[in-house]
Structures are given as C-alpha cells and as structure tokens.
Protein backbone atom coordinates (compact mmCIF):
# COMPACT_ATOMS: atom_id res chain seq x y z
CA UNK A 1 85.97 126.63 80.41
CA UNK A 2 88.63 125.68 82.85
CA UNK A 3 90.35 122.49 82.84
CA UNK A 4 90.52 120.97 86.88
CA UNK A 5 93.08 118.51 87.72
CA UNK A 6 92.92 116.16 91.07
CA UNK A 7 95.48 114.64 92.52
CA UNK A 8 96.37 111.70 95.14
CA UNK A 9 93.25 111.13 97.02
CA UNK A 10 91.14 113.67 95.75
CA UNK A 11 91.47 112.47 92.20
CA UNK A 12 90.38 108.60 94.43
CA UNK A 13 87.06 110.41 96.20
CA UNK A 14 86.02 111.83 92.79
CA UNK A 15 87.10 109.13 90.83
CA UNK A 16 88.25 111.05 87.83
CA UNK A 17 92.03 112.71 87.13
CA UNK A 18 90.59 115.39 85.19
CA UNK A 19 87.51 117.37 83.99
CA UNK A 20 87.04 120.56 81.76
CA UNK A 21 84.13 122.90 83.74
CA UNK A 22 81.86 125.90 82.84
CA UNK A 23 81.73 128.05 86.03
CA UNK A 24 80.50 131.52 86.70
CA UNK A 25 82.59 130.76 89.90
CA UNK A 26 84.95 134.49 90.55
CA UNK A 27 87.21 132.56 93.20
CA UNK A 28 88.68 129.30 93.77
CA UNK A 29 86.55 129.15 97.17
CA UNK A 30 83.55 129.82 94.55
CA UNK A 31 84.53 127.11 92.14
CA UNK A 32 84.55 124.62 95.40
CA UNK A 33 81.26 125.60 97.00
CA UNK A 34 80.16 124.56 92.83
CA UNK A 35 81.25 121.35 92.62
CA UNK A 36 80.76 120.34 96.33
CA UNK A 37 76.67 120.79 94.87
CA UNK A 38 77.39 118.75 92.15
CA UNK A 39 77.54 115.18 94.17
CA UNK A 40 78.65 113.63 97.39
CA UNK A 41 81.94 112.46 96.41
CA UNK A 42 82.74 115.98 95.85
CA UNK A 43 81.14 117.11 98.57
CA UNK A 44 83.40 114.65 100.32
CA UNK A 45 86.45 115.44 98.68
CA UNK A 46 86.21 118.85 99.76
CA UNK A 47 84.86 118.36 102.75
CA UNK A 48 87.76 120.13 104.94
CA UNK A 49 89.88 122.98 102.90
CA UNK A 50 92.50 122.94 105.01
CA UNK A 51 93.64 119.41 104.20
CA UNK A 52 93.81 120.58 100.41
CA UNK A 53 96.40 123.24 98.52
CA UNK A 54 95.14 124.19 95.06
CA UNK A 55 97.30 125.79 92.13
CA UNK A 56 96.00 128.21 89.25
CA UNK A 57 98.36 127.84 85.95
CA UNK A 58 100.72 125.33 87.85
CA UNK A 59 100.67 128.56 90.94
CA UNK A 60 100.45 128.20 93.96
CA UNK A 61 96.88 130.32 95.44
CA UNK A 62 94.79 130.45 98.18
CA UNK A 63 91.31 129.67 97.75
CA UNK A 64 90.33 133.06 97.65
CA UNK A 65 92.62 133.55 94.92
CA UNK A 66 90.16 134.98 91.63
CA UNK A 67 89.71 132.95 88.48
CA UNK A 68 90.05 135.47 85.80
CA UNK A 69 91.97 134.32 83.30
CA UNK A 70 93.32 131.35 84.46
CA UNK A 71 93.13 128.29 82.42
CA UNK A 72 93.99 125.35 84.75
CA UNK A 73 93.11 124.57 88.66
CA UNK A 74 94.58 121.44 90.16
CA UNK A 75 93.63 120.47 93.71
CA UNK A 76 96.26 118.09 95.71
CA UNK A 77 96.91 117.41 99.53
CA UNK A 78 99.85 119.63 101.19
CA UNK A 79 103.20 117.74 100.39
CA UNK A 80 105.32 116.34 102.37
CA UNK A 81 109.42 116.96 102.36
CA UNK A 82 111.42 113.85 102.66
C-alpha cells in the first residue's frame, strides 16, 4: 500500500488530496500509466509528465525512479522561485 498525495491543481483535476493505493506498479512511470486507467480525471491530470515533478518519501525522483520500499508519492507542478 502506498499512500499518494496531490497537490495544487492536480489534487483540483482529481478532486481528492490524498489516497492510499495497491499497485504492482515497479516505477513511478508504472504507478501513472495505473491510475491514468482508472478514470478521466486522472487521465487528465496526467495527461503531460512534463508539467508534473513527483517525490518518493518527501524525495525528489524522476518518474522512472522504482517503488520499492517507498511509502509515500506526492505529485505537484514544478515550483516557481519568487
């Protein structure tokens, strides 16, 4: 089980903050290609990768980062400095 955070306007497009997920997913890229088949608004919400950054255990990764072991993924927009 692996608890998945969204944030800013991925957490609007799926309309949740939070869920806990059961995945056979190895990678993060994995774990996306999963819950884009779930519905549209996921399928919308990660509909183009490169407008997303996504952290493992409050980590920075790539999405072809693997998922063993880690207990939390959290999905946000790239931030901007200011």
């Amino acid at each position: 089980m692996i608890d998945i955070l969204y944030f800013a306007w991925v957490r609007e497009r799926i309309g949740i903050p939070r869920e806990a997920v059961e995945t056979q997913a190895a990678t993060v890229a994995e774990l996306v290609g999963e819950l884009r088949a779930r519905e549209e608004r996921y399928a919308a919400a990660f509909s183009d990768l490169s407008a997303l950054r996504v952290a493992l255990d409050q980590d920075l990764a790539d999405f072809d980062a693997p998922l063993a072991g880690v207990r939390e993924v959290a999905f946000f927009p790239p931030m901007t400095g200011g």
